[in-house]
Protein backbone atom coordinates (compact mmCIF):
# COMPACT_ATOMS: atom_id res chain seq x y z
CA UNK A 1 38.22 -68.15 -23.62
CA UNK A 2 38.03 -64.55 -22.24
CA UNK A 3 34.81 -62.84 -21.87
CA UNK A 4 35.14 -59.60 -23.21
CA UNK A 5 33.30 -56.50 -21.40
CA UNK A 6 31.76 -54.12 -22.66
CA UNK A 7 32.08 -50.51 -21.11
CA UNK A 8 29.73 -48.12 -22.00
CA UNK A 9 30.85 -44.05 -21.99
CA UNK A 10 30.29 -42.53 -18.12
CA UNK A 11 26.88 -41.18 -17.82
CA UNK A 12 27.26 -37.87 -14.87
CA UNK A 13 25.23 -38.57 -12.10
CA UNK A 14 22.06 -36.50 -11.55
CA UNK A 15 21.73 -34.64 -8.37
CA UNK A 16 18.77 -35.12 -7.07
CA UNK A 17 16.74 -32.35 -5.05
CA UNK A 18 14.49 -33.50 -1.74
CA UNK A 19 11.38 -33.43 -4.19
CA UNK A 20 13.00 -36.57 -5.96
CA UNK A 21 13.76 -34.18 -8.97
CA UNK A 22 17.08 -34.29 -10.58
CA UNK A 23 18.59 -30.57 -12.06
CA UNK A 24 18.90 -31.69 -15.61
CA UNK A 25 14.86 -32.17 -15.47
CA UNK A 26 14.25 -28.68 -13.42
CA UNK A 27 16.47 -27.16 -15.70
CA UNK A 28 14.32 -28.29 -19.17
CA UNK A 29 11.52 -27.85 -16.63
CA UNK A 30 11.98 -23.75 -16.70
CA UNK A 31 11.79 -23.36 -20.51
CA UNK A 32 8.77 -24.13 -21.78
CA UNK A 33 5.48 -22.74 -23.54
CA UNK A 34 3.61 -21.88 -20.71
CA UNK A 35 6.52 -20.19 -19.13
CA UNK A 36 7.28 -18.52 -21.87
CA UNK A 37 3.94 -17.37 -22.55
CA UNK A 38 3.36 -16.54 -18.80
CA UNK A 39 6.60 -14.40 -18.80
CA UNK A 40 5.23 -12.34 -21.78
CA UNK A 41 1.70 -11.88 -19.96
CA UNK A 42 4.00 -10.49 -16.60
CA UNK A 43 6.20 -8.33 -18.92
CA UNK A 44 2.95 -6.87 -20.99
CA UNK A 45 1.04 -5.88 -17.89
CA UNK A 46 3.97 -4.42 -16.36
CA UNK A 47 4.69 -2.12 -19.20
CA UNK A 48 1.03 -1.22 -19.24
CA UNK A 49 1.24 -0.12 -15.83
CA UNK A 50 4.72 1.60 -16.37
CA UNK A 51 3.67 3.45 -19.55
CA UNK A 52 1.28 6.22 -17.81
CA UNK A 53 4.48 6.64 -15.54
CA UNK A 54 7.10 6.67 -17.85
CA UNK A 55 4.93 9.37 -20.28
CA UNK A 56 4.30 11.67 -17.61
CA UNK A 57 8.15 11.48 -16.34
CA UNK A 58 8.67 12.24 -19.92
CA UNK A 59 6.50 14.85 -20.29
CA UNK A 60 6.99 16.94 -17.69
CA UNK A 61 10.98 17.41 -18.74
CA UNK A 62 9.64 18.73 -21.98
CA UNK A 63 8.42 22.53 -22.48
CA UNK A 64 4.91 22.55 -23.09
CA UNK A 65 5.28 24.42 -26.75
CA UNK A 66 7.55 21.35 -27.54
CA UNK A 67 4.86 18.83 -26.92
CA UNK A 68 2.12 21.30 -28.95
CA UNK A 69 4.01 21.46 -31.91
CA UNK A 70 5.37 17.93 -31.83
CA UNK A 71 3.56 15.80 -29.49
CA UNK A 72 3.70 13.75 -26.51
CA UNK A 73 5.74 10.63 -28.06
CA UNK A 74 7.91 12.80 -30.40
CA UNK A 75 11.68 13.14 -30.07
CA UNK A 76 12.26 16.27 -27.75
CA UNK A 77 14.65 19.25 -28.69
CA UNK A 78 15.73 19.62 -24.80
CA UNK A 79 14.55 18.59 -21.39
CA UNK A 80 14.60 20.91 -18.43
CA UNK A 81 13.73 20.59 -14.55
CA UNK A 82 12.05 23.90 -14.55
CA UNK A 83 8.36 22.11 -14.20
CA UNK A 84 9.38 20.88 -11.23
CA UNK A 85 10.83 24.40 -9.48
CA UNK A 86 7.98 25.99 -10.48
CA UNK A 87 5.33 23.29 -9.26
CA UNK A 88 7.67 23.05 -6.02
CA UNK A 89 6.98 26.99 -5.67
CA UNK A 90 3.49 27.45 -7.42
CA UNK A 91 1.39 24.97 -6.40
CA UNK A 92 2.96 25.21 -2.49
CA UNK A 93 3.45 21.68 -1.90
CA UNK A 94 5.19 21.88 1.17
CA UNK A 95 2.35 23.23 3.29
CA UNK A 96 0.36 20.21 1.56
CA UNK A 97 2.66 17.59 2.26
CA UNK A 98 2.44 18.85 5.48
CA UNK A 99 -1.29 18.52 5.69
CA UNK A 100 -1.48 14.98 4.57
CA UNK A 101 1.13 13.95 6.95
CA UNK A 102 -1.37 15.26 9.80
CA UNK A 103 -3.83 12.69 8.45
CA UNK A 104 -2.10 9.81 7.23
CA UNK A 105 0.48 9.38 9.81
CA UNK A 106 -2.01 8.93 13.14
CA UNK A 107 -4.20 7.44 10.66
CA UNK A 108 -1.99 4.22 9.97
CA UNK A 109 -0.44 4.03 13.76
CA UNK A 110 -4.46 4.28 14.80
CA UNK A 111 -5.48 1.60 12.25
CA UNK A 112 -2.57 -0.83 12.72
CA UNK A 113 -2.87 -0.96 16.70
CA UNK A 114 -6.08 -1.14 17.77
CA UNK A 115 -6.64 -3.73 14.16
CA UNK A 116 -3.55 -6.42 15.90
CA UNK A 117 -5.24 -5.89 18.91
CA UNK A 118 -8.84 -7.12 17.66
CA UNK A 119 -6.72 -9.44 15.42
CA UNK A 120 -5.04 -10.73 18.35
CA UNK A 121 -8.23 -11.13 20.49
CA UNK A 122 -10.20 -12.92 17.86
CA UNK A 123 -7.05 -15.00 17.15
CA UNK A 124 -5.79 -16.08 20.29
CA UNK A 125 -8.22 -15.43 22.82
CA UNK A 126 -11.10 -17.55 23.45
CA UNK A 127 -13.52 -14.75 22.37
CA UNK A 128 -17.10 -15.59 22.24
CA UNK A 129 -18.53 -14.84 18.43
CA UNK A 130 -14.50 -14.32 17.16
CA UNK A 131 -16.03 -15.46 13.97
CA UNK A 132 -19.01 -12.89 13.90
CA UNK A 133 -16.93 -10.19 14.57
CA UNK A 134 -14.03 -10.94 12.12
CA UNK A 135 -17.12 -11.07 9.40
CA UNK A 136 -18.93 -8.37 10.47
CA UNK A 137 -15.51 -5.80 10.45
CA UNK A 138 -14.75 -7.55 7.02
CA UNK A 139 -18.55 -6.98 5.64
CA UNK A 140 -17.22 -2.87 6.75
CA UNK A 141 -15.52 -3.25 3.76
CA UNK A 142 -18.23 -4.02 1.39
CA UNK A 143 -19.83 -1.08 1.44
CA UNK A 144 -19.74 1.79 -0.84
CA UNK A 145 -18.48 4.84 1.01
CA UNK A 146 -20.32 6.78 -1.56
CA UNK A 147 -23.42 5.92 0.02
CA UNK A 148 -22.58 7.29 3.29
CA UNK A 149 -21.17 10.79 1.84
CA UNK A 150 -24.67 12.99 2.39
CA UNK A 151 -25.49 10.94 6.18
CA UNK A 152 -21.73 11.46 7.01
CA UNK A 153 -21.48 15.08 5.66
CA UNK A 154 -24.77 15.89 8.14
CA UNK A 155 -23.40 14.13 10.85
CA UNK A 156 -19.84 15.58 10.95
CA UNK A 157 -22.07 19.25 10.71
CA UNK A 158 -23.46 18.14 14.13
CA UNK A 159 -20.76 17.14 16.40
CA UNK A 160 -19.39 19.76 17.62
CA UNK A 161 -15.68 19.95 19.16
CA UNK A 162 -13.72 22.25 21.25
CA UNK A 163 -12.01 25.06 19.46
CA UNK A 164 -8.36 23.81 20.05
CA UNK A 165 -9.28 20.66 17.65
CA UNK A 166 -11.05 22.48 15.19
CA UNK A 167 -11.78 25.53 13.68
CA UNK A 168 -15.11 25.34 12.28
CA UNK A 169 -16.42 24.65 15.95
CA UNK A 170 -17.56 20.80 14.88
CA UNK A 171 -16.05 17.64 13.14
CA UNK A 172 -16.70 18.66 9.85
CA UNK A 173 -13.32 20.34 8.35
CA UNK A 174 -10.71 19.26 10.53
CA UNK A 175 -8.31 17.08 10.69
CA UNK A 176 -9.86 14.68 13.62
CA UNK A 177 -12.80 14.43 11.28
CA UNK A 178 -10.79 13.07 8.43
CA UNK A 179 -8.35 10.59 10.43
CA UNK A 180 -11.57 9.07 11.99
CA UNK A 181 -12.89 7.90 8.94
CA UNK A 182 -9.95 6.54 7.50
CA UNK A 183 -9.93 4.52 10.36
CA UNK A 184 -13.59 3.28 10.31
CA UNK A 185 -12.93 2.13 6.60
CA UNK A 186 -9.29 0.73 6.76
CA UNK A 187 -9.87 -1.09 10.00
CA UNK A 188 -12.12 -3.81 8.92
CA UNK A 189 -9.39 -5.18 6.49
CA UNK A 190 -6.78 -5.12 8.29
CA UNK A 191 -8.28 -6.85 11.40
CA UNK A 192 -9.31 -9.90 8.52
CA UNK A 193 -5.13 -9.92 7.23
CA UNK A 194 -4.03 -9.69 10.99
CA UNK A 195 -6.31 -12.24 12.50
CA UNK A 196 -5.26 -14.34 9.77
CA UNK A 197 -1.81 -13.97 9.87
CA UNK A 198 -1.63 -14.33 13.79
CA UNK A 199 -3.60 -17.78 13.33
CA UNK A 200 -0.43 -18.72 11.70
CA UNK A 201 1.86 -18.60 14.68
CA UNK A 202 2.37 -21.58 16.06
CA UNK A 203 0.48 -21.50 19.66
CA UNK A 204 3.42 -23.49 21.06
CA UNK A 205 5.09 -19.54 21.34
CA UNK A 206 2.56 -18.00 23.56
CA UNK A 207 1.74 -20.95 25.59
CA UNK A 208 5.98 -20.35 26.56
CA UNK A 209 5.05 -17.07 27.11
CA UNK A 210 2.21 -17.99 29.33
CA UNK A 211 4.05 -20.83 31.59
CA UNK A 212 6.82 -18.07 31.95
CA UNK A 213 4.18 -15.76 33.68
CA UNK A 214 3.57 -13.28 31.10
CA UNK A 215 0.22 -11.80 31.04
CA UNK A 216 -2.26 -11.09 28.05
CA UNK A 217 -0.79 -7.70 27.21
CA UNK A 218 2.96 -9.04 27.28
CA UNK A 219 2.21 -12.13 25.09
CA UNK A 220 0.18 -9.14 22.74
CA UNK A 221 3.46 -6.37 22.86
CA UNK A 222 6.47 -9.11 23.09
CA UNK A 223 5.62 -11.84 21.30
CA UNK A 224 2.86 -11.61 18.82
CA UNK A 225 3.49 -8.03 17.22
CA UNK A 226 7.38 -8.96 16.93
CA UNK A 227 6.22 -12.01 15.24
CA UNK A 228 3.24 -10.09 13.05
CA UNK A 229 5.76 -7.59 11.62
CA UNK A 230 6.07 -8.73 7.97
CA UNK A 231 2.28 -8.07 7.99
CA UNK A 232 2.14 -4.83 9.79
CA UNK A 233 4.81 -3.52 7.16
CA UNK A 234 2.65 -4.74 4.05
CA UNK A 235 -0.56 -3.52 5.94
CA UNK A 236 1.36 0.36 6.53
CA UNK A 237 2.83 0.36 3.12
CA UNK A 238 -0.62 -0.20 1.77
CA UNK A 239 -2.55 1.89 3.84
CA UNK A 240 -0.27 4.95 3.83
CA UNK A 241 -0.82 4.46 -0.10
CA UNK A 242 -4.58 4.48 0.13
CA UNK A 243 -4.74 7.15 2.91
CA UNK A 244 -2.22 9.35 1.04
CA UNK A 245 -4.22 8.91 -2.49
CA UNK A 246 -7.17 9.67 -1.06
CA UNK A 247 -9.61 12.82 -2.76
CA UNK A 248 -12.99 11.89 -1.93
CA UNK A 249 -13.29 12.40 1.73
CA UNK A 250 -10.76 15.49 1.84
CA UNK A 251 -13.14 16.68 -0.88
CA UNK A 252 -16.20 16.03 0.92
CA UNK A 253 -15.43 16.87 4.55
CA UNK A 254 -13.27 19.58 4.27
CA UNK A 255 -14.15 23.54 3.03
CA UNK A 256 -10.30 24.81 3.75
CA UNK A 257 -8.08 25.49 1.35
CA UNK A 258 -5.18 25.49 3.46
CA UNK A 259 -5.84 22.59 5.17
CA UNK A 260 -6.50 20.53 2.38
CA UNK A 261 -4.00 17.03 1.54
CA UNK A 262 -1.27 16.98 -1.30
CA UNK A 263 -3.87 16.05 -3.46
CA UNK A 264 -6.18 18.40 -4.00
CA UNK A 265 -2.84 20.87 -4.78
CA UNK A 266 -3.07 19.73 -8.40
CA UNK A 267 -5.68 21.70 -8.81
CA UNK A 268 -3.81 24.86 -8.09
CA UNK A 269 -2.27 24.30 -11.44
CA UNK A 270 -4.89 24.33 -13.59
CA UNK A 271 -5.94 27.37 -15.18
CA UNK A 272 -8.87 28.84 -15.48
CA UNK A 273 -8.91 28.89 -19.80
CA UNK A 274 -5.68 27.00 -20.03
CA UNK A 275 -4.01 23.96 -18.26
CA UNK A 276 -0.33 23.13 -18.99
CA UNK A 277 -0.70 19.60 -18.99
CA UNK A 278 3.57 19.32 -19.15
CA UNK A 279 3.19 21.40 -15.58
CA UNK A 280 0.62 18.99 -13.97
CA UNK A 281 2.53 15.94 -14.63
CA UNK A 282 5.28 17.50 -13.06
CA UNK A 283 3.14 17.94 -10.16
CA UNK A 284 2.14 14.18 -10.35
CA UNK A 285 5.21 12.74 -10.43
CA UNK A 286 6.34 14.92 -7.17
CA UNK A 287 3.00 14.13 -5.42
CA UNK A 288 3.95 10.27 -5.88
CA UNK A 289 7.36 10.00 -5.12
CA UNK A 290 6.77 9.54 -1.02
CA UNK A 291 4.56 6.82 -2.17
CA UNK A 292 7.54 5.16 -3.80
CA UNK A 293 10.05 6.19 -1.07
CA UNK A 294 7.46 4.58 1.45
CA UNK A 295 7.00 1.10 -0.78
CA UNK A 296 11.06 1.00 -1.21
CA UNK A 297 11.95 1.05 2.92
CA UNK A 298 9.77 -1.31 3.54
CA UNK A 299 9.97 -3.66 0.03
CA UNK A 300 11.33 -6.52 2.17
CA UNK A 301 8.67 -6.59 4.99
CA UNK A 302 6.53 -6.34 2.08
CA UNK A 303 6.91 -8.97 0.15
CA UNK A 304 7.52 -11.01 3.22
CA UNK A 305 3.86 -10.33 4.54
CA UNK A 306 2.50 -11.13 0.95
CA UNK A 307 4.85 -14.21 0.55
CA UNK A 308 3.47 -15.67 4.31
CA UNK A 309 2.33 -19.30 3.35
CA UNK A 310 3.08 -19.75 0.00
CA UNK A 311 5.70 -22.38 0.58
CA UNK A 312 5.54 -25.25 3.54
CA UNK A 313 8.90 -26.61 5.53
């Protein structure tokens, strides 16, 4: 009598990933409600935040008579680049690029160093009250700078400085004026993302450093700040945002015209009875491009300082 066997069709194997979990399950894994509905949440709030953008790009290639007879979110009959010559040459936004540079340039390369070098002290030097200092220049943040516009606006009156800084003879209106507050404001958070960040590197690096005879300032300039660059670049791409955005304090503590940032040059094209609202988002779109230039060259170091700790191994 022969046994008969029975063979059953091949089955393929399932690869199996280090988390114990095959591809056939991540792949049904990926395709479900929640995704789905998460995906449509992501794409909705991105094309609210794209729509401003995308109407004023719009409108500002449109004549200004086009969008008054037709409106905004009718079909145009051309699209032109003049807005965009004649902000360039109206509204004289070279001389305030130029302006905000002078503030926003020394104001990040002030904030970021002397914020890694508190980061690094409370970090990885046995500082007494680390912990009271890292709350006390992250409570800085809490406060509303409005509250400190009429104290400040007296105080930057009264300090005078030599004529080669400033014009007016004191702090108030100049450019010193408006760096240092930047400064005082940004500095508290970036100290708390720093000294966080550098509490991530593992200690076994500096304590190298520190058998091969490097002092405190050579473990600070050679090994931590190579090491803390991801978070620098997120920390400058942000900051250079806020500081270049910034209206209140050029409006509060500076009088001159021609020393005022790129953003107070919008208002040179508004009109005293009439306000070509096609021209001004010409002018918007130009003021934000370095903002985007900025966020592009340094997307990667970005998103690596954001990404820092989100996955273990």
């Amino acid at each position: 009598m022969t046994a008969v066997t029975s063979t059953s069709p091949a089955t393929p194997p399932s690869t199996t990933g280090a988390s114990g979990v095959s591809s056939a399950q991540r792949r049904k894994r990926r395709i479900t409600p929640a995704r789905i509905a998460l995906h449509i949440v992501l794409m909705t709030a991105a094309l609210g935040w794209l729509a401003p953008v995308l109407l004023a790009v719009y409108a500002s290639l449109r004549p200004y008579a086009d969008t008054a007879a037709h409106g905004y979110l009718s079909w145009p009959e051309r699209l032109t680049f003049d807005y965009y010559i004649q902000v360039w040459q109206d509204a004289e936004l070279p001389r305030y690029f130029f302006n905000t540079l002078i503030v926003t340039v020394p104001a990040v390369i002030i904030i970021l160093f002397l914020a890694s070098f508190v980061a690094y002290a409370i970090a990885r030097v046995r500082l007494p009250g680390a912990r009271v200092l890292l709350v006390l220049f992250t409570a800085g943040n809490l406060l509303p700078p409005q509250v400190l516009i009429t104290p400040l606006y007296v105080l930057y009156n009264k300090l005078p400085l030599p004529w080669w800084i400033s014009d007016s003879m004191s702090l108030y209106d100049s450019y010193l004026g408006l760096i240092a507050i930047h400064v005082a404001f940004q500095l508290g958070f970036c100290v708390f993302v720093l000294a966080n960040y550098m509490r991530q590197i593992p200690t076994e690096i500096t304590e190298a450093a520190l058998v091969d005879g490097a002092g405190l300032w050579k473990r600070y300039l050679t090994v931590t700040l190579p090491l803390a660059r991801p978070a620098l670049a997120a920390l400058a791409t942000l900051e250079f945002t806020w500081i270049y955005n910034d209206f209140l304090w050029a409006l509060v503590l500076m009088s001159s015209g021609d020393k005022l940032p790129i953003t107070s040059a919008l208002n040179n094209l508004r009109g005293q009875f009439f306000t070509d609202y096609n021209l001004l988002a010409a002018g918007a779109v130009l003021v934000a491009l370095p903002t985007i230039i900025v966020f592009n060259l340094l997307q990667k170091q970005f998103i690596a300082g954001l990404t820092l700790g989100a996955n273990k191994g």
